[in-house]
N, C-alpha and C. Protein backbone atom coordinates (compact mmCIF):
# COMPACT_ATOMS: atom_id res chain seq x y z
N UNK A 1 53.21 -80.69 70.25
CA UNK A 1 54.03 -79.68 70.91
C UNK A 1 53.68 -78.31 70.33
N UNK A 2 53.40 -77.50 71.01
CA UNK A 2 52.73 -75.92 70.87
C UNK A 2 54.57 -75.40 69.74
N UNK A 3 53.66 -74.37 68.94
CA UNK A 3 54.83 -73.99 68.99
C UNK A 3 55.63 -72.99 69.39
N UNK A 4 56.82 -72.35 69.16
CA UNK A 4 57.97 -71.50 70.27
C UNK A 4 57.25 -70.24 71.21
N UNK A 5 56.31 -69.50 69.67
CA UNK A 5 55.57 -68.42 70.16
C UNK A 5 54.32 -69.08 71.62
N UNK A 6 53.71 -69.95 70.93
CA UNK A 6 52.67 -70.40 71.63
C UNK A 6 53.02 -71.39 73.08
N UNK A 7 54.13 -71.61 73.24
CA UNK A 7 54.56 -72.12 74.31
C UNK A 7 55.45 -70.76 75.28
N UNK A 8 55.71 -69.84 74.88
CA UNK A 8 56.42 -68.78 75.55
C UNK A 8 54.50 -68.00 75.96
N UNK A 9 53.94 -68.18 75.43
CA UNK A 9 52.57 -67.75 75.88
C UNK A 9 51.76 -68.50 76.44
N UNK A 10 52.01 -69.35 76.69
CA UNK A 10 51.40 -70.54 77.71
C UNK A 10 52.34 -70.81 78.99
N UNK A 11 52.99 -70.52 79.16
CA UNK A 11 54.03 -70.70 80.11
C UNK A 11 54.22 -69.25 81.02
N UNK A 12 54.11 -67.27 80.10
CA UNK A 12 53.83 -66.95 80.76
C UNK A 12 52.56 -66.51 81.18
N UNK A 13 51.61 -67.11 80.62
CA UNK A 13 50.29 -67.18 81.34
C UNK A 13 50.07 -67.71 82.57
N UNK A 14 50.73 -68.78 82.63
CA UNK A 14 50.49 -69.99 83.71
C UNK A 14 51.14 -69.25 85.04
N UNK A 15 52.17 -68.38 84.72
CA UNK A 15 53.13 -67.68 85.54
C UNK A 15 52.56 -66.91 85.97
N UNK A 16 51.65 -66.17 85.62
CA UNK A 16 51.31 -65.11 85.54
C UNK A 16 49.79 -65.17 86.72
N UNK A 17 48.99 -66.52 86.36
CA UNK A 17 47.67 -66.70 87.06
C UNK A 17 48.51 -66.81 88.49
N UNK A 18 50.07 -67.53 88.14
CA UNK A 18 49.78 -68.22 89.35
C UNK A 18 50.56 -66.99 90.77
N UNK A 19 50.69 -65.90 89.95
CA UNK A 19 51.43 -64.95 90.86
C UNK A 19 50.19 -63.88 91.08
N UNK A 20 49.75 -64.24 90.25
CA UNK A 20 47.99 -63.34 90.75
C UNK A 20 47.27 -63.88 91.82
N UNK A 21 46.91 -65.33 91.84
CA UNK A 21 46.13 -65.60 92.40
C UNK A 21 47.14 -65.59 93.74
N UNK A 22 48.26 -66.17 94.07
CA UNK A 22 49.37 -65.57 94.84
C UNK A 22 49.44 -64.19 95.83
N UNK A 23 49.47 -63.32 94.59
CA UNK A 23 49.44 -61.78 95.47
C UNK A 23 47.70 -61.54 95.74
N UNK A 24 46.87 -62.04 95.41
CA UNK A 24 45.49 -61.69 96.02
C UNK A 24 45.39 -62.59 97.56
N UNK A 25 45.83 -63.10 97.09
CA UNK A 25 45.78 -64.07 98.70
C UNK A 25 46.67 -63.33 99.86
N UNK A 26 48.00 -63.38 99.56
CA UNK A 26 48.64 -62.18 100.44
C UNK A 26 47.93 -60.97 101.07
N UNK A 27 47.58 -60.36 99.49
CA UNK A 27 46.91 -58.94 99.86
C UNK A 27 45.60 -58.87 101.19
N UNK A 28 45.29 -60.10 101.06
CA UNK A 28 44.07 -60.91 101.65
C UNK A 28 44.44 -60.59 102.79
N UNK A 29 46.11 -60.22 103.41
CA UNK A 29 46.37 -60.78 104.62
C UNK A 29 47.47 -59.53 105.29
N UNK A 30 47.27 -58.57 104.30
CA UNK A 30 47.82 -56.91 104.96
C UNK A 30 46.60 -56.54 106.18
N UNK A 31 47.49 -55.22 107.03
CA UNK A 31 47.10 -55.15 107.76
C UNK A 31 45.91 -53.91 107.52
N UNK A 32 45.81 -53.51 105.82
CA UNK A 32 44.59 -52.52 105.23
C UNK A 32 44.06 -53.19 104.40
N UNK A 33 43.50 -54.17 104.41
CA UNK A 33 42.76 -55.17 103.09
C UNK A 33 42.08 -53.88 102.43
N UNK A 34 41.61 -52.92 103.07
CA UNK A 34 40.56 -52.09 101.99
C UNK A 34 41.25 -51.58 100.87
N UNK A 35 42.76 -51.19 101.80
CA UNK A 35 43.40 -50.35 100.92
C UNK A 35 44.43 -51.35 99.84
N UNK A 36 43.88 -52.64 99.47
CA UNK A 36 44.22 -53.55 98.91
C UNK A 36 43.06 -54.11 97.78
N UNK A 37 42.08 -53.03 97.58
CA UNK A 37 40.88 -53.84 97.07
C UNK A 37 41.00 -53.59 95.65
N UNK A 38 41.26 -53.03 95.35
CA UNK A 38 41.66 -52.91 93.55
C UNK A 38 42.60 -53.67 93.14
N UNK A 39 43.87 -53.60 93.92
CA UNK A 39 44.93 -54.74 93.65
C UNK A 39 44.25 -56.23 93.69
N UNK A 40 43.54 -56.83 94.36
CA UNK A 40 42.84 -58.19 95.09
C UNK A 40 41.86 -58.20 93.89
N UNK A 41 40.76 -56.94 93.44
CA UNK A 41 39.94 -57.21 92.49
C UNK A 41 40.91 -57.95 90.96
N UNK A 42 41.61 -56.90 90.25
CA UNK A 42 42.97 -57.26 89.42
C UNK A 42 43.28 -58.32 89.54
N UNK A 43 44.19 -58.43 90.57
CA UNK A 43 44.41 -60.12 90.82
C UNK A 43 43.87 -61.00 90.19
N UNK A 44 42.42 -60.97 90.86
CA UNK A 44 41.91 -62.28 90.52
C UNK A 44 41.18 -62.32 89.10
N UNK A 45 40.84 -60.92 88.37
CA UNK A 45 40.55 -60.98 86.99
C UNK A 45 41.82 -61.04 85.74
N UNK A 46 43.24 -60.98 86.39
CA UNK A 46 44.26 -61.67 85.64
C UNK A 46 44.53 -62.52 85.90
N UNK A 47 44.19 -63.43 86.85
CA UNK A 47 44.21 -64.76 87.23
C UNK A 47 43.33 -66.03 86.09
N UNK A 48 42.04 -65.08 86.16
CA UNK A 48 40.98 -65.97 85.45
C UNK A 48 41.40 -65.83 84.28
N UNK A 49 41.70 -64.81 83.63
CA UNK A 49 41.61 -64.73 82.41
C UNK A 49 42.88 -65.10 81.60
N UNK A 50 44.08 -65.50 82.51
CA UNK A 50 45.45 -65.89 82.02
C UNK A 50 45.09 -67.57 82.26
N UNK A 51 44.58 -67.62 82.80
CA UNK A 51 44.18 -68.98 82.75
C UNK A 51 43.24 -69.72 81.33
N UNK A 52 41.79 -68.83 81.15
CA UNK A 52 41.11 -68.94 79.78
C UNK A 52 42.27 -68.49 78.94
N UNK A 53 43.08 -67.71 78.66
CA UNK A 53 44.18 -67.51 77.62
C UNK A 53 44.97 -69.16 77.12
N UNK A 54 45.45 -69.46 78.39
CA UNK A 54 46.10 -70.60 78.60
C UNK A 54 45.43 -72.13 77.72
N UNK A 55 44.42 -71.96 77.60
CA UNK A 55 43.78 -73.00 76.99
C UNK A 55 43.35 -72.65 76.06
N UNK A 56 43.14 -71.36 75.45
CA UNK A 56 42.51 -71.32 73.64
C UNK A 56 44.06 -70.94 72.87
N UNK A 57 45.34 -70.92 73.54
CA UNK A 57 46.43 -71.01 73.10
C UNK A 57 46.70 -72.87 73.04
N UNK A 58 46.62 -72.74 73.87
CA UNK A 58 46.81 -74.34 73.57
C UNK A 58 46.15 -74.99 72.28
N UNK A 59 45.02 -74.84 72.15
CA UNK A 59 44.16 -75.45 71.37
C UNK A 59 44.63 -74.77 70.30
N UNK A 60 45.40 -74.08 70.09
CA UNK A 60 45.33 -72.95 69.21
C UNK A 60 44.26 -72.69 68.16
N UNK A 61 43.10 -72.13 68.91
CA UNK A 61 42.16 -71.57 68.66
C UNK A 61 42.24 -70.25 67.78
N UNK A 62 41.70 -69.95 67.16
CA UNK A 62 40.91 -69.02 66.02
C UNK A 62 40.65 -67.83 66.88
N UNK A 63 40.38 -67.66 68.23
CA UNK A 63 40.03 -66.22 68.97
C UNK A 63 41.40 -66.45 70.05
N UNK A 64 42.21 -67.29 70.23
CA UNK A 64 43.58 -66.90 70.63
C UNK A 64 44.05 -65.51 70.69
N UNK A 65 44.17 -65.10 69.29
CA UNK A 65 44.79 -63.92 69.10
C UNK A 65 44.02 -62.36 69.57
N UNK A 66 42.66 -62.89 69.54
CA UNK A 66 42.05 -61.50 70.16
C UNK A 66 41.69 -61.64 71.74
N UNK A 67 41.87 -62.80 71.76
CA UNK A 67 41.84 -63.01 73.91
C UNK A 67 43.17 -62.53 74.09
N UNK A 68 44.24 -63.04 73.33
CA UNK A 68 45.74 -62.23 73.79
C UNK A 68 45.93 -61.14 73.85
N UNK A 69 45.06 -59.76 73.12
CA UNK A 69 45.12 -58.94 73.09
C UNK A 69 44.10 -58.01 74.53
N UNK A 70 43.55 -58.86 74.76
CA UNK A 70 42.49 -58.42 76.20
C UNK A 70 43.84 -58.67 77.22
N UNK A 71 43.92 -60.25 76.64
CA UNK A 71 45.00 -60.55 77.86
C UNK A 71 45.92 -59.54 78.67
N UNK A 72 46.72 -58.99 77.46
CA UNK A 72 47.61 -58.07 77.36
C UNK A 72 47.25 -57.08 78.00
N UNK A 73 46.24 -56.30 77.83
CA UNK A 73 45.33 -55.09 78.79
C UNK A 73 45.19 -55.28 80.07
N UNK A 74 44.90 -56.18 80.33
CA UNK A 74 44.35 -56.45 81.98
C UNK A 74 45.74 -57.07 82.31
N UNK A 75 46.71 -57.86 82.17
CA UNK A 75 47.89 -57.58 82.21
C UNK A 75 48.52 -56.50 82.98
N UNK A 76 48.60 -55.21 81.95
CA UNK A 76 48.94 -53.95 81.82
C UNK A 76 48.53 -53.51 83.23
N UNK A 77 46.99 -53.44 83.55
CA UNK A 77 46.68 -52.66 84.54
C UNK A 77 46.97 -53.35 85.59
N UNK A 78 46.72 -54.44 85.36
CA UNK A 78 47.30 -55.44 86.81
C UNK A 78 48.56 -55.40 87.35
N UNK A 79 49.70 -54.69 86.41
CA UNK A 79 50.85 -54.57 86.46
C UNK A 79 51.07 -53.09 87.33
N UNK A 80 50.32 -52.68 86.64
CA UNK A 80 50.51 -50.83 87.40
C UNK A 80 49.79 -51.04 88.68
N UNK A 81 48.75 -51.66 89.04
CA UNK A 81 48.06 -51.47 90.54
C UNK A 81 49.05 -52.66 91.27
N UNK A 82 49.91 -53.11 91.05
CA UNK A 82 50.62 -53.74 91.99
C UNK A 82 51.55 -53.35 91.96
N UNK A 83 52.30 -52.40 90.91
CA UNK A 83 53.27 -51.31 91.45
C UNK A 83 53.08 -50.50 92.07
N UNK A 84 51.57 -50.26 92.20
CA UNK A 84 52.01 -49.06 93.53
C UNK A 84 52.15 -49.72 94.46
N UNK A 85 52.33 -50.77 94.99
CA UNK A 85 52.62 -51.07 96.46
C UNK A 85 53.76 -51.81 96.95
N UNK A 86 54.17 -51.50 97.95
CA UNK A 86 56.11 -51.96 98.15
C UNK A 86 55.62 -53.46 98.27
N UNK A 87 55.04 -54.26 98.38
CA UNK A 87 54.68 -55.63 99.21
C UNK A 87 55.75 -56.46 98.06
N UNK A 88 56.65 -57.50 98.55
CA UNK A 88 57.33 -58.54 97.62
C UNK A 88 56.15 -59.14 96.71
N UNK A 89 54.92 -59.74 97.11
CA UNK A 89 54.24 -60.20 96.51
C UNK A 89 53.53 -59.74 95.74
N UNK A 90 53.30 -58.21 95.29
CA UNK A 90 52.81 -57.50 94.39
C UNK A 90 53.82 -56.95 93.40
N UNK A 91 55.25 -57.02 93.88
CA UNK A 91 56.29 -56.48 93.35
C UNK A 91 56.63 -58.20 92.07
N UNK A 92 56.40 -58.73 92.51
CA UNK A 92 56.89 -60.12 91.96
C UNK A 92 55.49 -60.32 90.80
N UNK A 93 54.06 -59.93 91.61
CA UNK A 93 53.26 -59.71 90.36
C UNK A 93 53.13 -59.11 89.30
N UNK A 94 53.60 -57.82 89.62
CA UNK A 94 53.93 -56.87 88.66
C UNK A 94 54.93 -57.14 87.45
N UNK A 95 55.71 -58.10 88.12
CA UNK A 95 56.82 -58.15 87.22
C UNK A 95 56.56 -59.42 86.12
N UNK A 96 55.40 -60.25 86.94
CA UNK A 96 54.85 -61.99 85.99
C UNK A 96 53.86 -61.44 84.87
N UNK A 97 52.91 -60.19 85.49
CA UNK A 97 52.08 -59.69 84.47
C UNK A 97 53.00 -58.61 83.34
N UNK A 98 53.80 -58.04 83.57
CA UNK A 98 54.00 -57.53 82.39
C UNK A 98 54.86 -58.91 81.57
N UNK A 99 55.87 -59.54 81.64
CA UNK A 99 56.01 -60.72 81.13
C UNK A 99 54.79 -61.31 80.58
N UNK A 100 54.14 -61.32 80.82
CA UNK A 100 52.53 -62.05 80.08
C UNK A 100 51.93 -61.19 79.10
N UNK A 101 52.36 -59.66 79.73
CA UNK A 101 51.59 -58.86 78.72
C UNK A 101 52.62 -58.79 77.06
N UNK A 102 53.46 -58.83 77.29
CA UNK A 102 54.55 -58.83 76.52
C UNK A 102 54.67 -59.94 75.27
N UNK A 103 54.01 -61.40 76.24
CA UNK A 103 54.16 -62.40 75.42
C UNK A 103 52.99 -63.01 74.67
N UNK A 104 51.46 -62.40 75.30
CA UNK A 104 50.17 -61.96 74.83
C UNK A 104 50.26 -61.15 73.67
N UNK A 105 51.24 -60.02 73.86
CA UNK A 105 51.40 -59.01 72.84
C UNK A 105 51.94 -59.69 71.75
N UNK A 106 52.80 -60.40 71.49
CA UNK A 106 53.52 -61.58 70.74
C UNK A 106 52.53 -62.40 69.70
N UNK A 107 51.87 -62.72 70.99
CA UNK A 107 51.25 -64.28 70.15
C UNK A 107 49.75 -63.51 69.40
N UNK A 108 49.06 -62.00 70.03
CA UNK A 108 47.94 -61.49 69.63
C UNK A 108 48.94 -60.95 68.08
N UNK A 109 50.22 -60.61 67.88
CA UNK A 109 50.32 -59.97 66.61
C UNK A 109 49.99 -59.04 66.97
């Protein structure tokens, strides 16, 4: 069993891919995809990478703590390019990635 820190960081990682990969798919399906392409790029590079987070926490790996700290960054920006846009599904991302960035920030120390 992970422990408290490392399970509050695995859990919102998992939250976090899965509201990314979520709002890129949506975004997929506005009626300006172009004007969706930074949000959709984001997406899917906090997707991947909350996912690789997700498993060298688990393992609790030795570079954990400096992937949490990337984590945390791309997080961050993933959080601000889906605040700019009213959509529920970017609004709900925004809100899984800073939770991740928060709990990245945690477990990086």
């Amino acid at each position: 069993m992970p422990r408290p820190t490392h399970q509050a960081c695995l859990e919102a990682c998992n939250a976090c891919a899965a509201a990314c990969n979520h709002c890129a798919a949506s975004c997929l399906e506005e009626p300006d995809v172009k004007a969706m392409a930074a949000c959709i790029a984001l997406d899917v590079d906090c997707a991947a990478l909350c996912r690789t987070v997700a498993g060298f926490v688990a393992r609790d790996s030795r570079f954990a703590g400096p992937l949490c700290a990337l984590c945390a960054e791309v997080c961050d920006a993933c959080a601000q390019e889906c605040g700019r846009h009213p959509t529920d599904h970017c609004r709900h991302c925004a809100e899984a990635c800073r939770r991740c960035a928060e709990a990245c920030r945690s477990m990086a120390g």
